[in-house]
PDB file of N, CA and C in Angstrom:
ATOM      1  N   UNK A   1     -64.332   5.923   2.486  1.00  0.00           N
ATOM      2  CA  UNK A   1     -65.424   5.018   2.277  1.00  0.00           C
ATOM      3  C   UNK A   1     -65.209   3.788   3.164  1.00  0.00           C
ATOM      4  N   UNK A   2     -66.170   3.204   3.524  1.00  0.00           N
ATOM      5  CA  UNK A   2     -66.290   2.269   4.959  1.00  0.00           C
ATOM      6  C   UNK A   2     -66.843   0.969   3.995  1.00  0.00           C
ATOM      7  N   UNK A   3     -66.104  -0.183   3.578  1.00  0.00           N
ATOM      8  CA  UNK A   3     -66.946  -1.120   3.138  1.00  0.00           C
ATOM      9  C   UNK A   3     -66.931  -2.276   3.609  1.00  0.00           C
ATOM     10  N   UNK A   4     -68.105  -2.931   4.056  1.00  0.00           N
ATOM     11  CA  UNK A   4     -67.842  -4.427   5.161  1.00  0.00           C
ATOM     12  C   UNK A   4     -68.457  -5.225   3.457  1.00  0.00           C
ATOM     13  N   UNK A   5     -67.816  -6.654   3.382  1.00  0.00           N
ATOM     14  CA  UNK A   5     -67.925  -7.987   2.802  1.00  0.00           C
ATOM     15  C   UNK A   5     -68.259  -9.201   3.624  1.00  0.00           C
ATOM     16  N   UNK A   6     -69.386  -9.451   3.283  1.00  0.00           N
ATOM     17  CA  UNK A   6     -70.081 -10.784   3.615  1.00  0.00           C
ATOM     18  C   UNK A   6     -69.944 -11.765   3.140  1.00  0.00           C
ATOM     19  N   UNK A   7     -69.549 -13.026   3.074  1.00  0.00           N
ATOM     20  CA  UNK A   7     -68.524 -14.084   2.081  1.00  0.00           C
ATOM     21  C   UNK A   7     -69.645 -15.337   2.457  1.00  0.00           C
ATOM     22  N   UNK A   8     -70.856 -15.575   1.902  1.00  0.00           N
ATOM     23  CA  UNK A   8     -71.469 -16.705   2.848  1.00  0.00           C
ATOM     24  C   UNK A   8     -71.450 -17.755   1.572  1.00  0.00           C
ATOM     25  N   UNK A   9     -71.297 -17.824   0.641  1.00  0.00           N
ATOM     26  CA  UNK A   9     -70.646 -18.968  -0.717  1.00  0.00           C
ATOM     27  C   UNK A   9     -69.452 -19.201  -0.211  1.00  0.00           C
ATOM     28  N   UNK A  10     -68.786 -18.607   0.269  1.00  0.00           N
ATOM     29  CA  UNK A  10     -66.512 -19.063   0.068  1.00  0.00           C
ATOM     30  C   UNK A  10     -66.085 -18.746  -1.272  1.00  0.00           C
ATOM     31  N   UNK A  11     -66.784 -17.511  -1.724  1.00  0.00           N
ATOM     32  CA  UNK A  11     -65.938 -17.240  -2.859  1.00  0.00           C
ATOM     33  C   UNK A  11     -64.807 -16.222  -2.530  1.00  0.00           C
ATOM     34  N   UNK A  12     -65.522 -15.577  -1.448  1.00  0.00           N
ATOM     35  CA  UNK A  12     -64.215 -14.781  -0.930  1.00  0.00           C
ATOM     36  C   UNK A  12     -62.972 -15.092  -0.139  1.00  0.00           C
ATOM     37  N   UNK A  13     -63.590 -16.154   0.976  1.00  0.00           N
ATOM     38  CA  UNK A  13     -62.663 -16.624   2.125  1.00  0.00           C
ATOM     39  C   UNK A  13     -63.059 -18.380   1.885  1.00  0.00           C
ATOM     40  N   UNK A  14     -62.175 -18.705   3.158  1.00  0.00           N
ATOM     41  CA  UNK A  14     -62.678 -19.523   3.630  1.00  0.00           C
ATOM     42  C   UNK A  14     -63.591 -20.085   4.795  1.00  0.00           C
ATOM     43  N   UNK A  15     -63.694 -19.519   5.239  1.00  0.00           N
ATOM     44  CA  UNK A  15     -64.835 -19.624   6.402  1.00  0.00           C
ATOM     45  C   UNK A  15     -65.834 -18.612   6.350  1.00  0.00           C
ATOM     46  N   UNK A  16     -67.163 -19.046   7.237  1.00  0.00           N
ATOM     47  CA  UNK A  16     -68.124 -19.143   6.937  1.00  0.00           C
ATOM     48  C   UNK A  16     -68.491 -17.180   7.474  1.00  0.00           C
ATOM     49  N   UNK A  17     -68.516 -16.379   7.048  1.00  0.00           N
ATOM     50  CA  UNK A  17     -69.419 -15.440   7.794  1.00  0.00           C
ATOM     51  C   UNK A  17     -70.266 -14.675   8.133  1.00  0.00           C
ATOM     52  N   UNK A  18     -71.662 -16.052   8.148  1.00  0.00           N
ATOM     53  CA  UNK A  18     -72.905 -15.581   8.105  1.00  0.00           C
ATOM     54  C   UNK A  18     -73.341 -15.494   9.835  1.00  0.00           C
ATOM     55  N   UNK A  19     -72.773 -15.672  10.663  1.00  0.00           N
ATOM     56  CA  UNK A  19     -72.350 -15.660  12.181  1.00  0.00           C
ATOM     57  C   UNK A  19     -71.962 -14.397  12.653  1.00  0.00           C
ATOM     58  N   UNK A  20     -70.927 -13.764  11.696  1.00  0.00           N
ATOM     59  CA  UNK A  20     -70.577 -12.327  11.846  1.00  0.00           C
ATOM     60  C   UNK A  20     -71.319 -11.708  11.279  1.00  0.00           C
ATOM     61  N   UNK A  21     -72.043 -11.467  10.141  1.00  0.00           N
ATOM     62  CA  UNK A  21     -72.916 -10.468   9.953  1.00  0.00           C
ATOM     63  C   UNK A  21     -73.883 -10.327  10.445  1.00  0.00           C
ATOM     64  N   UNK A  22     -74.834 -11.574  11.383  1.00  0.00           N
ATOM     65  CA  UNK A  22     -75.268 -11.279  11.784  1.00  0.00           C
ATOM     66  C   UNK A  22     -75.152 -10.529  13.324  1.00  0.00           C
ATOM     67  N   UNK A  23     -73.748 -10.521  13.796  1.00  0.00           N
ATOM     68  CA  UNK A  23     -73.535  -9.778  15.029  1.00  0.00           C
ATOM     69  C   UNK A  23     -73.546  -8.357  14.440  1.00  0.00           C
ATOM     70  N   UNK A  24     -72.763  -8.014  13.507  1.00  0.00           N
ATOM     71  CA  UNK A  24     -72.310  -7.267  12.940  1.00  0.00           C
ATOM     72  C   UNK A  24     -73.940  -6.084  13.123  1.00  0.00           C
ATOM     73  N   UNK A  25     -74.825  -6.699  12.170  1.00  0.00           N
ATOM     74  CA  UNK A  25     -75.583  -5.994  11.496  1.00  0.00           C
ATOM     75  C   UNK A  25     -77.250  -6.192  12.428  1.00  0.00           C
ATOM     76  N   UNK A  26     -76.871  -6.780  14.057  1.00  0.00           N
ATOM     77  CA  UNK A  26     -78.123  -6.987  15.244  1.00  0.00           C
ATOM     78  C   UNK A  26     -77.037  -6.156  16.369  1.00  0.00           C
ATOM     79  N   UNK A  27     -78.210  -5.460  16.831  1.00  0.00           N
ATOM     80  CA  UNK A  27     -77.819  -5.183  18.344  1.00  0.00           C
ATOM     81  C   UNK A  27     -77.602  -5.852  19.424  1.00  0.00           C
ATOM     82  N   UNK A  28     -76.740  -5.868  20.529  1.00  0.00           N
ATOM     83  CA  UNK A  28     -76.799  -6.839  21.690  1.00  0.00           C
ATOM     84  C   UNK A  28     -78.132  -7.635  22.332  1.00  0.00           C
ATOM     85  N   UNK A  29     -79.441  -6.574  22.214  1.00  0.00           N
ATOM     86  CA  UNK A  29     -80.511  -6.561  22.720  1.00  0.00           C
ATOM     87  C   UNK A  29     -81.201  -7.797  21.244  1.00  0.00           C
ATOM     88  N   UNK A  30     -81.120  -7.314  20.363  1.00  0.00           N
ATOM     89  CA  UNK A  30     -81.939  -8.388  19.159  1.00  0.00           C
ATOM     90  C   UNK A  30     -81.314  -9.825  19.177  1.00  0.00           C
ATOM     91  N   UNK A  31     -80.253  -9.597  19.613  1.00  0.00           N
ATOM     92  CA  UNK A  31     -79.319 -10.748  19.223  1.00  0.00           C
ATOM     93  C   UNK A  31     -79.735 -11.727  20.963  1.00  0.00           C
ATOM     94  N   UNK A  32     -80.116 -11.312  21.899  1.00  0.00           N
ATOM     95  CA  UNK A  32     -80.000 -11.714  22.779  1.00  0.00           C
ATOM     96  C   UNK A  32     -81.736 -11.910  23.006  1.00  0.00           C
ATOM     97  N   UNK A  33     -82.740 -11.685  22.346  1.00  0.00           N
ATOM     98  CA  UNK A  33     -83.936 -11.856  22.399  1.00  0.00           C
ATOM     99  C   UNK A  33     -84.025 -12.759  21.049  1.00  0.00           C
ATOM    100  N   UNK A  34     -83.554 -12.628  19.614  1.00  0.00           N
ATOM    101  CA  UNK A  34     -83.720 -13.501  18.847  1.00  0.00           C
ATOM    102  C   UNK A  34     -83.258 -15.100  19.371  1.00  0.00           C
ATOM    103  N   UNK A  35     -82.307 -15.693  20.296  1.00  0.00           N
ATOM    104  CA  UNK A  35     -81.529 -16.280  20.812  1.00  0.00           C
ATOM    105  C   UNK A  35     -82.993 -17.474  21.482  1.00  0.00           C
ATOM    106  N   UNK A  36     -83.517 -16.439  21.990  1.00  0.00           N
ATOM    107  CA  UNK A  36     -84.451 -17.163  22.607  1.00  0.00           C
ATOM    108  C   UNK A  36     -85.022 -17.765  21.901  1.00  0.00           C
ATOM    109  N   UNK A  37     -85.937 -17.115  21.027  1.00  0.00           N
ATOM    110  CA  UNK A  37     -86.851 -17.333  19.497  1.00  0.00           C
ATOM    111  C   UNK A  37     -86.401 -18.600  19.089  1.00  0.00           C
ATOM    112  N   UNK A  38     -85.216 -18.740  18.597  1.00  0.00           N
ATOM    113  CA  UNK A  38     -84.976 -19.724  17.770  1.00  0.00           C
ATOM    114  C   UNK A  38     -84.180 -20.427  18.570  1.00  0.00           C
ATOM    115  N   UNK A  39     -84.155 -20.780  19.644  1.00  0.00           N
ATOM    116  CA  UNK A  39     -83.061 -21.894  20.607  1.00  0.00           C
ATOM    117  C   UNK A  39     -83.566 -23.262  20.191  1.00  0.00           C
ATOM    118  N   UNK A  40     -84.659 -23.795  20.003  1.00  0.00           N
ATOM    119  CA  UNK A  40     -85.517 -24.717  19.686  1.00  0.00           C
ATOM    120  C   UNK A  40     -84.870 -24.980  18.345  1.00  0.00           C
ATOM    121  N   UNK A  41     -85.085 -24.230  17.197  1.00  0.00           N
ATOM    122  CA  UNK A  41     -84.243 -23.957  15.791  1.00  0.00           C
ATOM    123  C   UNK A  41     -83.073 -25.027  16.035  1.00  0.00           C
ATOM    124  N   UNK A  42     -82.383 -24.062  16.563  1.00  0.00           N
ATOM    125  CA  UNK A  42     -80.594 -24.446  16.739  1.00  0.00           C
ATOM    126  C   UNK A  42     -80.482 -25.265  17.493  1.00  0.00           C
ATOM    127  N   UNK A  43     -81.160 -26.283  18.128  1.00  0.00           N
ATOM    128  CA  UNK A  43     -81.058 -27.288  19.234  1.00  0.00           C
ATOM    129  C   UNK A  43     -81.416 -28.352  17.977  1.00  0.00           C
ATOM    130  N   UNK A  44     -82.396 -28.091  17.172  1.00  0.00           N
ATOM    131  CA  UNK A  44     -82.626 -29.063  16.049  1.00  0.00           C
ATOM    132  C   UNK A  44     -81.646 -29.122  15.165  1.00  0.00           C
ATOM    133  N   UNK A  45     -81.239 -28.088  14.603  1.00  0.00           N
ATOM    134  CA  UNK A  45     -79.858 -28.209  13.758  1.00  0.00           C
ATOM    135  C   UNK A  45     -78.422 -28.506  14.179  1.00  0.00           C
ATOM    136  N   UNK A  46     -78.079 -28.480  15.442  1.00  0.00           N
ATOM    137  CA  UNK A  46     -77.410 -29.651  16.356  1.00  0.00           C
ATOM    138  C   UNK A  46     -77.298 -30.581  16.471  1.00  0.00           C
ATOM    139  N   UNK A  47     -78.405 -31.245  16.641  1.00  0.00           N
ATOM    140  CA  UNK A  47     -78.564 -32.844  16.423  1.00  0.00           C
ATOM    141  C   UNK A  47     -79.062 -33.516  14.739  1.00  0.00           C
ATOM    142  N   UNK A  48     -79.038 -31.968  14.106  1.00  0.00           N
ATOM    143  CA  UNK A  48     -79.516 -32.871  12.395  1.00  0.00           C
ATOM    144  C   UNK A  48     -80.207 -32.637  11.850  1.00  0.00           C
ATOM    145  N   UNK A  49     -81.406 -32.075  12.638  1.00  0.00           N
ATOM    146  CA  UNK A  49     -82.707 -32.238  12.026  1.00  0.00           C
ATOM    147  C   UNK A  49     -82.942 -31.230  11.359  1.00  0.00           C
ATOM    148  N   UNK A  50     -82.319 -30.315  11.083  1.00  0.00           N
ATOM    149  CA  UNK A  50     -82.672 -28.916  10.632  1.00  0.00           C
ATOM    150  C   UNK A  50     -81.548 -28.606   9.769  1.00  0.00           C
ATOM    151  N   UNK A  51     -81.317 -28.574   8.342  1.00  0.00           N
ATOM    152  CA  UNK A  51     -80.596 -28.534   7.711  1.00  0.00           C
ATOM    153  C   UNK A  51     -79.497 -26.737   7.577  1.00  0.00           C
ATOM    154  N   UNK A  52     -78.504 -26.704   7.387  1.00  0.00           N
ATOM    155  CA  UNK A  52     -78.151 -25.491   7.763  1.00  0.00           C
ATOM    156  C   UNK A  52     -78.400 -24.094   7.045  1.00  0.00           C
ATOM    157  N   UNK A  53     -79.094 -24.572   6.022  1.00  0.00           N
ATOM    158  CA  UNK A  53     -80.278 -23.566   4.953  1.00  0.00           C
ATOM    159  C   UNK A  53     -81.288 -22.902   5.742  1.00  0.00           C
ATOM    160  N   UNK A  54     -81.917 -23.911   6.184  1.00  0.00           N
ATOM    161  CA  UNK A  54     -82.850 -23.488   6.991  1.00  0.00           C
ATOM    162  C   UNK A  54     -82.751 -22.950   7.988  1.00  0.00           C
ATOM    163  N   UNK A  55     -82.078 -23.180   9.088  1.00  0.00           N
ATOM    164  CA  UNK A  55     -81.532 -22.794   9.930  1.00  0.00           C
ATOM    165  C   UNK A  55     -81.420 -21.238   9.731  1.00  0.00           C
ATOM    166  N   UNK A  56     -80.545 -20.960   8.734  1.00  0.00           N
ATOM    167  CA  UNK A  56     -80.167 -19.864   9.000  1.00  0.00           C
ATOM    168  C   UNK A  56     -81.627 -18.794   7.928  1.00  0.00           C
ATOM    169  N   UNK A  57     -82.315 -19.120   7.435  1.00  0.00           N
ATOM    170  CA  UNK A  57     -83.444 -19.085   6.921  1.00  0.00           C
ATOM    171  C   UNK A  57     -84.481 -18.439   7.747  1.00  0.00           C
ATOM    172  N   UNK A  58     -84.519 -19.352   8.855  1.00  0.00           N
ATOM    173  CA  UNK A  58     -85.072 -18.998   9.928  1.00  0.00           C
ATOM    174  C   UNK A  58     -84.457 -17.366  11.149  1.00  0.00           C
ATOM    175  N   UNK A  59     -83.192 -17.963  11.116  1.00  0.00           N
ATOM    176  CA  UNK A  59     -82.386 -16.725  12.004  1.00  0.00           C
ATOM    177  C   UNK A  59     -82.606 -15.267  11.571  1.00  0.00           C
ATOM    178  N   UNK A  60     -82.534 -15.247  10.241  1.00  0.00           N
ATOM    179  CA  UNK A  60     -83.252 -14.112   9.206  1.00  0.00           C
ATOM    180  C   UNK A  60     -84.476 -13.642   9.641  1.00  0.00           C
ATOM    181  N   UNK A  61     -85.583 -14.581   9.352  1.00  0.00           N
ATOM    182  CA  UNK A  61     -87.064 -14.328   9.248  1.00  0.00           C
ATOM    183  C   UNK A  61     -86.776 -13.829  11.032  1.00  0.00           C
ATOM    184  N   UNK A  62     -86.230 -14.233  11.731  1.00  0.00           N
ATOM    185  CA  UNK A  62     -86.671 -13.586  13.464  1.00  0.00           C
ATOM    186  C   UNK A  62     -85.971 -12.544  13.460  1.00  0.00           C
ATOM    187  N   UNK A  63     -84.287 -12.215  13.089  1.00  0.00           N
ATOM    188  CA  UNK A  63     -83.838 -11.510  13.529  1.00  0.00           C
ATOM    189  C   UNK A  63     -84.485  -9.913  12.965  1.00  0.00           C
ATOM    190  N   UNK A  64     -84.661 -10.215  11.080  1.00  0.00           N
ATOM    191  CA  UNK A  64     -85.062  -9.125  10.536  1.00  0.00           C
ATOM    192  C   UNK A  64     -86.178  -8.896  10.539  1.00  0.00           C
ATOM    193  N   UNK A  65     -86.919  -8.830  11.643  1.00  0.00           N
ATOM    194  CA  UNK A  65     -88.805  -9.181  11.097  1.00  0.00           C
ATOM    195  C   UNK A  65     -89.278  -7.784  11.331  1.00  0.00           C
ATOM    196  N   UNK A  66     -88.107  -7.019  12.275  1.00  0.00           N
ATOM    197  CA  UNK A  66     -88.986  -5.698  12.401  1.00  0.00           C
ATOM    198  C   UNK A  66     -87.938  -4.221  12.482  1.00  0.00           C
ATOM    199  N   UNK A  67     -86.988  -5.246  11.561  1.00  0.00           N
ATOM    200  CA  UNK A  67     -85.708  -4.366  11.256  1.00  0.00           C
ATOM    201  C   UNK A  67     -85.768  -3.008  10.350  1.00  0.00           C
ATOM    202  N   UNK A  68     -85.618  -1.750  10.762  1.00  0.00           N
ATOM    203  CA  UNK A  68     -86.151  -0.783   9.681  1.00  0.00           C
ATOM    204  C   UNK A  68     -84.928  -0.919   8.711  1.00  0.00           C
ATOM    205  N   UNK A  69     -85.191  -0.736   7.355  1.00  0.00           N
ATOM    206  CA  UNK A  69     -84.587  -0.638   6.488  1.00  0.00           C
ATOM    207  C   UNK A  69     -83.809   0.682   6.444  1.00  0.00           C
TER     208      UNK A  69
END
């Protein structure tokens, strides 16, 4: 049995890995076209303006928008 753990509270680890699942669980190609999508996003949550909820809120809604289940 093959089981991957996603820890994005810190109840499991300590660091954060909502960064890795999403490599993990996007292709080179989604990950490198979502990038674009939301550069604007992550240029705002850089300097502040975009809280890191959202942020990643957002990375979701682009990356999974046409993800088959």
């Amino acid at each position: 049995m093959n089981l991957v753990l996603f820890d994005f509270d810190h109840t499991i680890t300590h660091t954060d890995s909502f960064a890795q699942f999403l490599k993990y669980s996007l292709s080179s190609r989604q990950q490198f076209i979502g990038g674009f999508r939301v550069a604007s996003w992550f240029l705002a949550f850089r300097v502040g303006y975009v809280s890191d909820q959202k942020i990643r809120m957002r990375l979701c809604q682009v990356a999974y928008k046409n993800y088959s289940v």
